[in-house]
PDB file of N, CA and C in Angstrom:
ATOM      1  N   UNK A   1      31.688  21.025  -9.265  1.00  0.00           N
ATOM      2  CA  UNK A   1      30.552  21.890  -9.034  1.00  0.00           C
ATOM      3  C   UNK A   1      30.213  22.693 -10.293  1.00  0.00           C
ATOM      4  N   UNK A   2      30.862  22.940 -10.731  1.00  0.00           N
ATOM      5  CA  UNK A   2      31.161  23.964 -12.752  1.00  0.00           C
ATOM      6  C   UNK A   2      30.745  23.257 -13.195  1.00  0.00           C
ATOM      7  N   UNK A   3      30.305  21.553 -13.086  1.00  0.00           N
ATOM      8  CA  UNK A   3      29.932  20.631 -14.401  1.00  0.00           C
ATOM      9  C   UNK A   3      28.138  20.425 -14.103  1.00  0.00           C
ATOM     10  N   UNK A   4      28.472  20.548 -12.656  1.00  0.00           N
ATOM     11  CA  UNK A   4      27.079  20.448 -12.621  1.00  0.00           C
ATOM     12  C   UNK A   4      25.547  21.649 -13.112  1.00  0.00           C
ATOM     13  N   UNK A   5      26.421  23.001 -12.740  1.00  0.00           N
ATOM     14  CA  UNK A   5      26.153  24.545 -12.548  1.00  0.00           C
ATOM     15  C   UNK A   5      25.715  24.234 -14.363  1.00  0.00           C
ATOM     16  N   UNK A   6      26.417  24.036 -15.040  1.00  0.00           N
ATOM     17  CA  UNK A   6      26.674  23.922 -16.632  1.00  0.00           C
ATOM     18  C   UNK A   6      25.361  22.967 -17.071  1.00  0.00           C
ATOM     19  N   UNK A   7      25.432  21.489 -16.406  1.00  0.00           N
ATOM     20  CA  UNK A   7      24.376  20.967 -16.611  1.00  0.00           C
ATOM     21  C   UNK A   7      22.884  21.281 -16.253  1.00  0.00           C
ATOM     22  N   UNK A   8      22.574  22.324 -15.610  1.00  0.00           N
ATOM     23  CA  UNK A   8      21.218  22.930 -15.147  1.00  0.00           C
ATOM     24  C   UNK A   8      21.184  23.856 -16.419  1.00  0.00           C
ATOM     25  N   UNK A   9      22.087  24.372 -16.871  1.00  0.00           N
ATOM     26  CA  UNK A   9      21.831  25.807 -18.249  1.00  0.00           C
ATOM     27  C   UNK A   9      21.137  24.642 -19.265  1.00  0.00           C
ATOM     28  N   UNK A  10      22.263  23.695 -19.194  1.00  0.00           N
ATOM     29  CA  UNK A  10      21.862  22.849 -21.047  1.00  0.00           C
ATOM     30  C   UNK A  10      20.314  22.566 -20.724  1.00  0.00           C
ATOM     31  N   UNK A  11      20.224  21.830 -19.433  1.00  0.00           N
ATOM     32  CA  UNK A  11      18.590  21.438 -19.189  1.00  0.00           C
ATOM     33  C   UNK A  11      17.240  22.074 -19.164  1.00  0.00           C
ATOM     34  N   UNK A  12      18.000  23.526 -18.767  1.00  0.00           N
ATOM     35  CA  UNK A  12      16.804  24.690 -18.859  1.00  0.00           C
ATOM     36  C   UNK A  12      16.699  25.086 -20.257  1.00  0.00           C
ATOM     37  N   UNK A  13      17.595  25.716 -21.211  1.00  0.00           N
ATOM     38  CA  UNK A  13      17.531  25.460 -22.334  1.00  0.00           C
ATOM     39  C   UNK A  13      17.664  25.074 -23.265  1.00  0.00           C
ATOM     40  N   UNK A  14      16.559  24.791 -24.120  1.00  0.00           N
ATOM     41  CA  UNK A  14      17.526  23.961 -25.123  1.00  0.00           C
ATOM     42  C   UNK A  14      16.915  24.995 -26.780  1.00  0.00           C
ATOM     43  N   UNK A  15      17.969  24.277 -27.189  1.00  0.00           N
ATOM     44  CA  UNK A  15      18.316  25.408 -28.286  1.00  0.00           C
ATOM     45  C   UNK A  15      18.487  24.310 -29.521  1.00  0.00           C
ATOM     46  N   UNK A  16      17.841  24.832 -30.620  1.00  0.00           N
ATOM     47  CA  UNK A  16      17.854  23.658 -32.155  1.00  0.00           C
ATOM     48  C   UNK A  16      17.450  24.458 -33.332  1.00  0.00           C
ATOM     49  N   UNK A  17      18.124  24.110 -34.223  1.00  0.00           N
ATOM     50  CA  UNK A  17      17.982  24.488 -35.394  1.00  0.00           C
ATOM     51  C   UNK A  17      17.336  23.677 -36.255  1.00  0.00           C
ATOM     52  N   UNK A  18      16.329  24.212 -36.731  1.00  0.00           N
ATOM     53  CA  UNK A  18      15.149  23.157 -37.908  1.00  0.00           C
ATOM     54  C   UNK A  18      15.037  23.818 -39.432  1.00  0.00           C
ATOM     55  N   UNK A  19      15.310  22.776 -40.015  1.00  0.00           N
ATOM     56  CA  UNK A  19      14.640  23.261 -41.741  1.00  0.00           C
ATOM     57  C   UNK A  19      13.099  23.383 -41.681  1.00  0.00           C
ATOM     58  N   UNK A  20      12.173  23.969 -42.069  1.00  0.00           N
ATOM     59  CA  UNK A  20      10.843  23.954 -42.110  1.00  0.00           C
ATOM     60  C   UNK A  20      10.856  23.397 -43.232  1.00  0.00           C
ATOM     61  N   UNK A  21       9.715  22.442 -44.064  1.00  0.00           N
ATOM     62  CA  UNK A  21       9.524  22.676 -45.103  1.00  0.00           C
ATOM     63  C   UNK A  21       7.977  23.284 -45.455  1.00  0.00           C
ATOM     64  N   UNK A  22       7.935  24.032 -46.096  1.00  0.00           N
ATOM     65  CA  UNK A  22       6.554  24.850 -45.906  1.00  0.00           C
ATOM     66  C   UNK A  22       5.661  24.726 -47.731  1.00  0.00           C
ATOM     67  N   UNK A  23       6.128  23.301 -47.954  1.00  0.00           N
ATOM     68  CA  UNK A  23       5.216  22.900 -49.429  1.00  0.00           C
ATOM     69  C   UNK A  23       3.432  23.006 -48.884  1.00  0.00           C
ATOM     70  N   UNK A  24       3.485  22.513 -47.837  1.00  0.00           N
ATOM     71  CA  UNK A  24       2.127  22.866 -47.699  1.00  0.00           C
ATOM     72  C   UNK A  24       1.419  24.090 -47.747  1.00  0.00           C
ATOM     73  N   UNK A  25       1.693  25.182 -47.619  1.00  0.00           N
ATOM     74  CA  UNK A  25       1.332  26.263 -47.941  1.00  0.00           C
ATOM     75  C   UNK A  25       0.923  26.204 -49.432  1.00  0.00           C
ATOM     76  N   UNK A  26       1.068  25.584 -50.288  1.00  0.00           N
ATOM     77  CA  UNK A  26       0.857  25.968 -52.004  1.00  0.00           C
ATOM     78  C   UNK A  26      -0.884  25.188 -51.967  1.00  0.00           C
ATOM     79  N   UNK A  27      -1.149  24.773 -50.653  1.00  0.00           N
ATOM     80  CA  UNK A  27      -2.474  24.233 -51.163  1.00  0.00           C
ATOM     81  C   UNK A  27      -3.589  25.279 -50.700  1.00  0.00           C
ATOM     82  N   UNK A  28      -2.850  26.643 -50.190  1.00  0.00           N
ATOM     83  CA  UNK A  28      -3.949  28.134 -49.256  1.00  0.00           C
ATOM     84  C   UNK A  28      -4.313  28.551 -50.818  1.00  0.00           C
ATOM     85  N   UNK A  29      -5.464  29.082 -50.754  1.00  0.00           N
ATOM     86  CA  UNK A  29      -5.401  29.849 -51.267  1.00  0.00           C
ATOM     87  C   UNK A  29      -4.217  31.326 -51.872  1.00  0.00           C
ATOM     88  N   UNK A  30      -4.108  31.622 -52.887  1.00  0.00           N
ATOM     89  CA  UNK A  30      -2.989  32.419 -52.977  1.00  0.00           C
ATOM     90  C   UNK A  30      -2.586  33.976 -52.494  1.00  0.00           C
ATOM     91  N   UNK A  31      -3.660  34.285 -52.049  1.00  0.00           N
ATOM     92  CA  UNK A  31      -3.636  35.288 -51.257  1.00  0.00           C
ATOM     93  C   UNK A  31      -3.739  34.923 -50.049  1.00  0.00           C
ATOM     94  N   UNK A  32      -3.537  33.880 -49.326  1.00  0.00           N
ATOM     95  CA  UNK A  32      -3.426  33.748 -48.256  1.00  0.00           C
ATOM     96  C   UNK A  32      -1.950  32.803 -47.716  1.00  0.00           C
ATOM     97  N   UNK A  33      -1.101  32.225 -48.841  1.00  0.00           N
ATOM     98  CA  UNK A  33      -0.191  31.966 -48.768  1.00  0.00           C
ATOM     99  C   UNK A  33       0.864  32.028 -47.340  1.00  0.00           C
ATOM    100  N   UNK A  34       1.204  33.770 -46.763  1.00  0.00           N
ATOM    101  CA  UNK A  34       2.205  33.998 -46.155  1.00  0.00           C
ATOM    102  C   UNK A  34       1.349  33.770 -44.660  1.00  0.00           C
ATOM    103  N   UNK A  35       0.456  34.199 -44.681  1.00  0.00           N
ATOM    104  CA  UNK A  35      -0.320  33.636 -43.495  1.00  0.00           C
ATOM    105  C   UNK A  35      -0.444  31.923 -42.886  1.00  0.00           C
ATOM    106  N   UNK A  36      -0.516  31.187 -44.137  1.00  0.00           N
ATOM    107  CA  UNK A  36      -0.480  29.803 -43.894  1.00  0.00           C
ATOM    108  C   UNK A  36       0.767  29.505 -43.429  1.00  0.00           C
ATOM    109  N   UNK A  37       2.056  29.741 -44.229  1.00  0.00           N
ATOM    110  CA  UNK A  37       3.338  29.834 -43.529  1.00  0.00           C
ATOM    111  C   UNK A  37       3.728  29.874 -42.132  1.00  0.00           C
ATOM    112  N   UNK A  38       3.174  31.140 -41.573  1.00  0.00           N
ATOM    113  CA  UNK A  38       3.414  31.448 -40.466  1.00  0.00           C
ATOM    114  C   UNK A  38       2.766  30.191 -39.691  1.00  0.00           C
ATOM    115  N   UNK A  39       1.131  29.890 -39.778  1.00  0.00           N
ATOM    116  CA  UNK A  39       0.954  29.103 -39.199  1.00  0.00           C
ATOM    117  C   UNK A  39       1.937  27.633 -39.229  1.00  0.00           C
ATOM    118  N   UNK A  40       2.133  27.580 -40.385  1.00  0.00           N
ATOM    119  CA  UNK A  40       2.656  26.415 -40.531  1.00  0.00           C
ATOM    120  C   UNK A  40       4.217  26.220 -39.470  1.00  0.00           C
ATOM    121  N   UNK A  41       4.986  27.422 -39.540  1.00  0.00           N
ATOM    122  CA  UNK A  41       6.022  27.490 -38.936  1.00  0.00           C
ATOM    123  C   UNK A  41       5.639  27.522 -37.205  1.00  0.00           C
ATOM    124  N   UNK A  42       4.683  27.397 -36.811  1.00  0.00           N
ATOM    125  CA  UNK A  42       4.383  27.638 -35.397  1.00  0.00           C
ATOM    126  C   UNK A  42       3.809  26.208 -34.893  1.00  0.00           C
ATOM    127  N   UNK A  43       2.862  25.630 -36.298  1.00  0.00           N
ATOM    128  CA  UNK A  43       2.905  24.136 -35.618  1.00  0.00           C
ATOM    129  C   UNK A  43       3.926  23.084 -35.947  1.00  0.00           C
ATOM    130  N   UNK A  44       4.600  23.578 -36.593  1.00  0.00           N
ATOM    131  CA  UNK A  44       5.745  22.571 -36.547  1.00  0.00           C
ATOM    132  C   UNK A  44       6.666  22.675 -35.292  1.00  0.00           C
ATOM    133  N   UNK A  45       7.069  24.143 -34.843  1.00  0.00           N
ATOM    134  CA  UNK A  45       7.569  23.876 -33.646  1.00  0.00           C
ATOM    135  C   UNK A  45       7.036  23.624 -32.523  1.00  0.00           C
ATOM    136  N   UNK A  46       5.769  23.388 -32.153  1.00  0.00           N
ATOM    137  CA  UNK A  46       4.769  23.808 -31.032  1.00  0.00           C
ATOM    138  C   UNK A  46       5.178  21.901 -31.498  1.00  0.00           C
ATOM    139  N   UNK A  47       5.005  21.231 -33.052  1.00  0.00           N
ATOM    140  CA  UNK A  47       5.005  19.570 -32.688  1.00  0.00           C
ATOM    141  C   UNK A  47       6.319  19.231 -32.168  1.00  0.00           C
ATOM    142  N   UNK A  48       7.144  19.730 -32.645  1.00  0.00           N
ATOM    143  CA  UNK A  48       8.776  19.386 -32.752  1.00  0.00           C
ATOM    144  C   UNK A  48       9.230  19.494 -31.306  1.00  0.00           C
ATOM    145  N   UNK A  49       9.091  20.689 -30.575  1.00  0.00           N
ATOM    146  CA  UNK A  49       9.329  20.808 -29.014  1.00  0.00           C
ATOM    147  C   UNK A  49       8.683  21.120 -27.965  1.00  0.00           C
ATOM    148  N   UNK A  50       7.347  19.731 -28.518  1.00  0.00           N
ATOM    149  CA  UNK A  50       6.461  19.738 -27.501  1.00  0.00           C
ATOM    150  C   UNK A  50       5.915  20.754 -26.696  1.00  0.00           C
ATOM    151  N   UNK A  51       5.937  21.463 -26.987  1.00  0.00           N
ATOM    152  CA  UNK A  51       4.572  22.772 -26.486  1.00  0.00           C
ATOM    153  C   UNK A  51       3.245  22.998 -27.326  1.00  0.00           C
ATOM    154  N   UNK A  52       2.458  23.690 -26.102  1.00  0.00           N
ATOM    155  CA  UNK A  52       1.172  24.081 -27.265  1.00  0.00           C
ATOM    156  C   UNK A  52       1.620  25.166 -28.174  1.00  0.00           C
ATOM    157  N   UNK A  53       0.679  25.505 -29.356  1.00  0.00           N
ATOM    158  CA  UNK A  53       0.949  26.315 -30.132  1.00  0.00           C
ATOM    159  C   UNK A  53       1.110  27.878 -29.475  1.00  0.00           C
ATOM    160  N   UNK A  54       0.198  28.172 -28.657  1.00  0.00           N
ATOM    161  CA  UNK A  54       0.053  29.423 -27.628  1.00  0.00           C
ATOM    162  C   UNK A  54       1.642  30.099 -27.386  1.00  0.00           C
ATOM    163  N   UNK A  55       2.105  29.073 -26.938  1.00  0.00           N
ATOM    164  CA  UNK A  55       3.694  29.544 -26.555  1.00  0.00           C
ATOM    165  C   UNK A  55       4.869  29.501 -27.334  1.00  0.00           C
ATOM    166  N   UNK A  56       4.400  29.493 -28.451  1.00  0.00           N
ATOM    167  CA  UNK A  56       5.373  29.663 -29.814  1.00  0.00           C
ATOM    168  C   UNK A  56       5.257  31.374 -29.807  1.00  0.00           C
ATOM    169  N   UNK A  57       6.791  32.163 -29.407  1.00  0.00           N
ATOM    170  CA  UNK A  57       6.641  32.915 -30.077  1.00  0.00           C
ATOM    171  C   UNK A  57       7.899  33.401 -31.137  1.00  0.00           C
ATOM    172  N   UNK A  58       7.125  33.805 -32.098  1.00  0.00           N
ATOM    173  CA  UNK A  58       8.174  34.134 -33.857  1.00  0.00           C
ATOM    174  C   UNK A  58       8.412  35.463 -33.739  1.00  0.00           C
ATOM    175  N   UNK A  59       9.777  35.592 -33.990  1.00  0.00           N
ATOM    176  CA  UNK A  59      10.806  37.026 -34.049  1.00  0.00           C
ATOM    177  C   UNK A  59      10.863  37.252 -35.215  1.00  0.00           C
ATOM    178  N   UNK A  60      10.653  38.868 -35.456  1.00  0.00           N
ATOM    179  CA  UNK A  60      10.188  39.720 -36.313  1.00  0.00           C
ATOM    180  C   UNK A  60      11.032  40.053 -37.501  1.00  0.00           C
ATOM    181  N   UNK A  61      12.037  39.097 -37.575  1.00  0.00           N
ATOM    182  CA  UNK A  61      12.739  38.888 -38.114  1.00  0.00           C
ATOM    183  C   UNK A  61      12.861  37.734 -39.092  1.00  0.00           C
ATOM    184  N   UNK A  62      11.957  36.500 -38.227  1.00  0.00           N
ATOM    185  CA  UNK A  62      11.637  35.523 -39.022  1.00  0.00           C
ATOM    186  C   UNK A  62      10.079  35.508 -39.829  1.00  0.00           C
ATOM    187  N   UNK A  63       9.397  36.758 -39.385  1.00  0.00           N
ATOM    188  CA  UNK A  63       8.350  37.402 -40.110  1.00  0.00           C
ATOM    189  C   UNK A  63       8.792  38.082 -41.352  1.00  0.00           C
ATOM    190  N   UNK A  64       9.625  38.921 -41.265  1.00  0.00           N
ATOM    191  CA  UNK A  64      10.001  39.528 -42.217  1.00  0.00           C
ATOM    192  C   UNK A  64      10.434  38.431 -43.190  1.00  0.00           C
ATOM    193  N   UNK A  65      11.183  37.547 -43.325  1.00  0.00           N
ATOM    194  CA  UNK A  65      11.598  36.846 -44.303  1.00  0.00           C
ATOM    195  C   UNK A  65      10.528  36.181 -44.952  1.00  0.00           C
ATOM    196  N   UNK A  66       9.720  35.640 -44.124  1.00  0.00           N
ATOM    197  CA  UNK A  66       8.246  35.021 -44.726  1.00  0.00           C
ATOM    198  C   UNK A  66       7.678  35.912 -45.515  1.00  0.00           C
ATOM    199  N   UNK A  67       7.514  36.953 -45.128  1.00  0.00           N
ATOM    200  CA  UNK A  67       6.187  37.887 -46.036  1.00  0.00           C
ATOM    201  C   UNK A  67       7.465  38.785 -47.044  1.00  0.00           C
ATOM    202  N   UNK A  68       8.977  38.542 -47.316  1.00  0.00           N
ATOM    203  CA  UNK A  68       9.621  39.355 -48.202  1.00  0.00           C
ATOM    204  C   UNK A  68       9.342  39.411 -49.317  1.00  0.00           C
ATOM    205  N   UNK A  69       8.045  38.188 -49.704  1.00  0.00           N
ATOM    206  CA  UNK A  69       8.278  38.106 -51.137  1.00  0.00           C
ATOM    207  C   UNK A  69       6.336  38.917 -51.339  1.00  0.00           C
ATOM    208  N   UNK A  70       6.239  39.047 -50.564  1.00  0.00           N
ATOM    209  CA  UNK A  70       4.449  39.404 -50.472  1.00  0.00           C
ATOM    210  C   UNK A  70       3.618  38.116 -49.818  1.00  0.00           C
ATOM    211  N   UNK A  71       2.711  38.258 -50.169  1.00  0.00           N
ATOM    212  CA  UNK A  71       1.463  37.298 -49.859  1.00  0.00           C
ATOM    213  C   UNK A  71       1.075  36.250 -50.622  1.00  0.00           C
ATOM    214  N   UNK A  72       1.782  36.686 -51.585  1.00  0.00           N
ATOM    215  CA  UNK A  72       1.483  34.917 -52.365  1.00  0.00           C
ATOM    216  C   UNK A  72       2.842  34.480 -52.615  1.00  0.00           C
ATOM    217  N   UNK A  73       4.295  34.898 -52.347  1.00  0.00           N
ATOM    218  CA  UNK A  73       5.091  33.751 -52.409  1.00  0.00           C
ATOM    219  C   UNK A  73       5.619  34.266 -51.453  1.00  0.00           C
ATOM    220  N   UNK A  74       5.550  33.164 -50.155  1.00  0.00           N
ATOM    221  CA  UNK A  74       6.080  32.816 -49.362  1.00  0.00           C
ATOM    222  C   UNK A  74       7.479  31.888 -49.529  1.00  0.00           C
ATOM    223  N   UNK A  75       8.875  31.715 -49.022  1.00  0.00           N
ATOM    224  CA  UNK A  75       9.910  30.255 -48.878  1.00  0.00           C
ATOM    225  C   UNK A  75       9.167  28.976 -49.424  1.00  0.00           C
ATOM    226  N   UNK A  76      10.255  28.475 -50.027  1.00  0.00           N
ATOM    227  CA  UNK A  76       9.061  26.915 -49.687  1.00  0.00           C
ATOM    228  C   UNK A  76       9.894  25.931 -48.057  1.00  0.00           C
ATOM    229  N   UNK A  77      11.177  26.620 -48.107  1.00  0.00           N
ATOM    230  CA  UNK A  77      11.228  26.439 -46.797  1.00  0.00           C
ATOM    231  C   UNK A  77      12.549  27.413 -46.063  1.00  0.00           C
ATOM    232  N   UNK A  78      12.185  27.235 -44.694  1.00  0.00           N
ATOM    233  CA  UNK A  78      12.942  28.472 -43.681  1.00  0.00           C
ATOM    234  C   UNK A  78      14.171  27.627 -43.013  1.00  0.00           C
ATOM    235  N   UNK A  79      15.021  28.486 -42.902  1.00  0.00           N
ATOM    236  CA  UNK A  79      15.763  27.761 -41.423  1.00  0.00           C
ATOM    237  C   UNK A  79      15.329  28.354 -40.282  1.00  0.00           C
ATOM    238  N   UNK A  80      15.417  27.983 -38.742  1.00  0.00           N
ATOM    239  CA  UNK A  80      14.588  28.437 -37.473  1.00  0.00           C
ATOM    240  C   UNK A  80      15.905  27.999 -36.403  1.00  0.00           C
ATOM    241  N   UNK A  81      16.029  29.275 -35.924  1.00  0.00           N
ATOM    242  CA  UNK A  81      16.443  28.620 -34.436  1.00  0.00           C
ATOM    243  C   UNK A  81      15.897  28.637 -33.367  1.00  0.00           C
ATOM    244  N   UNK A  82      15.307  27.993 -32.590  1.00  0.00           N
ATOM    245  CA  UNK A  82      14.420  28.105 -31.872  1.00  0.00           C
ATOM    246  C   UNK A  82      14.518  27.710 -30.357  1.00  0.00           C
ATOM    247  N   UNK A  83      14.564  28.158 -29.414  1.00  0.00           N
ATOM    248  CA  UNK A  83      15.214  27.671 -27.862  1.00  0.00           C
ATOM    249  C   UNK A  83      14.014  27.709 -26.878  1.00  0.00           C
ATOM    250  N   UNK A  84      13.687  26.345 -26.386  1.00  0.00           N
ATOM    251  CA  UNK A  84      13.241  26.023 -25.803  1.00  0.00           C
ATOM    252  C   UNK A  84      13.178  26.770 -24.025  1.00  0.00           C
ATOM    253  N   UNK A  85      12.258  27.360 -23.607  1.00  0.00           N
ATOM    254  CA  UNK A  85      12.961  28.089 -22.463  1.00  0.00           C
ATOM    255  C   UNK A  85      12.148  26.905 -20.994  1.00  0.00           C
ATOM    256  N   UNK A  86      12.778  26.866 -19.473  1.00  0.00           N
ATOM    257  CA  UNK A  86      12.309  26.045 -18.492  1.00  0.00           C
ATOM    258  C   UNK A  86      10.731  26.207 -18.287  1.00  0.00           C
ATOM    259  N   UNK A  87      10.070  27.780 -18.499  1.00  0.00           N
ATOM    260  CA  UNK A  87       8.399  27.792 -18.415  1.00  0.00           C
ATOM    261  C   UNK A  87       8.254  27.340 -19.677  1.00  0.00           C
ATOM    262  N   UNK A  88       8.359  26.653 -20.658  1.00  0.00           N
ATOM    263  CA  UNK A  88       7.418  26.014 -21.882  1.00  0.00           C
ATOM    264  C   UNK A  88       7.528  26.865 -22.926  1.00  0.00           C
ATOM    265  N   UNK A  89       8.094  27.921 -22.951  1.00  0.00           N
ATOM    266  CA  UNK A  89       7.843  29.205 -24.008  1.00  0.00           C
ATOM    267  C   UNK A  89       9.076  28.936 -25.326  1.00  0.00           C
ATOM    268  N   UNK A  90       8.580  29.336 -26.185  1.00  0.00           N
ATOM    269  CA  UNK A  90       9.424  28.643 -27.499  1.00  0.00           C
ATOM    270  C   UNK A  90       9.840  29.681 -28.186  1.00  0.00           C
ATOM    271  N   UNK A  91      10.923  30.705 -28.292  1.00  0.00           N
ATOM    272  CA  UNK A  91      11.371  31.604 -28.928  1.00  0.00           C
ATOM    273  C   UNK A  91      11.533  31.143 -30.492  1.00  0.00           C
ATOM    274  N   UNK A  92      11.811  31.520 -31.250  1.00  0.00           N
ATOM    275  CA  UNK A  92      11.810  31.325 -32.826  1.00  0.00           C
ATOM    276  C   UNK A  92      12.528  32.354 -33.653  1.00  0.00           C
ATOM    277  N   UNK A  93      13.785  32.227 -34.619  1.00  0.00           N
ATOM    278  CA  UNK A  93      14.335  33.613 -34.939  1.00  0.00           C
ATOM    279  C   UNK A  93      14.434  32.548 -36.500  1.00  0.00           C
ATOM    280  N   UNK A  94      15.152  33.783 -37.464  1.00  0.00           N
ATOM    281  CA  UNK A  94      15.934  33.111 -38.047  1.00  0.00           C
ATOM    282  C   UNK A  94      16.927  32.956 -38.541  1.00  0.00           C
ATOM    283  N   UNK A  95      17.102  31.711 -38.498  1.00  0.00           N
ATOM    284  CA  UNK A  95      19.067  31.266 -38.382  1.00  0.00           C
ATOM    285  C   UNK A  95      19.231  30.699 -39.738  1.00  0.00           C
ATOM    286  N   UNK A  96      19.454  31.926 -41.085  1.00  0.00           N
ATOM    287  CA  UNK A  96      19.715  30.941 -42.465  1.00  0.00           C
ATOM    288  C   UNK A  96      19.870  31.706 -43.468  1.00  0.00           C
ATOM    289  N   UNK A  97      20.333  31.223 -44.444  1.00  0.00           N
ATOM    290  CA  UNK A  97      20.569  32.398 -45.631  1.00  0.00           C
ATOM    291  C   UNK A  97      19.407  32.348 -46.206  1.00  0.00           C
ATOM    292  N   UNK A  98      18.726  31.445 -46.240  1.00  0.00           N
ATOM    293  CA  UNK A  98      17.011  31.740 -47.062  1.00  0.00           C
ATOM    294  C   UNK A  98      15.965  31.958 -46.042  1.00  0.00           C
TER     295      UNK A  98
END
């Protein structure tokens, strides 16, 4: 009964760690750089674990690292941990030394 109880948690959430790579950002304009980022980091997970973009949401923590350098240099890429929750909703932190 414990194996099964266990198998409903893994299924409701799921939980993954992604490299972003965020080279695409160098083609924004340069003042708009950390903004493209962000987007960029929201459709990659919205592609990666199948949700719409709407229900991506990014912890303020993985904001902060994006915009540490200002507005025109953004990472060229992030680590993300990101957990999938049973309503569709996509948490996002970050899990990395860069």
């Amino acid at each position: 009964m414990e194996k099964e109880q266990l198998g409903e948690i893994d299924m409701a959430d799921t939980e993954r760690v992604y490299t972003i790579p965020l080279g695409k950002v160098k083609s924004a304009p340069v003042y708009r750089r950390s903004n493209r980022a962000m987007s960029e980091v929201r459709s990659y997970l919205a592609r990666h674990m199948k949700v719409e973009e709407e229900s991506v949401k990014i912890d303020p923590g993985l904001n902060e690292v994006i915009w540490a350098r200002g507005d025109m240099k953004p990472p060229l890429r992030v680590r993300v941990r990101a957990v999938k929750f049973e309503d569709g909703g996509v948490e996002a932190e970050f899990a990395g030394d860069r």
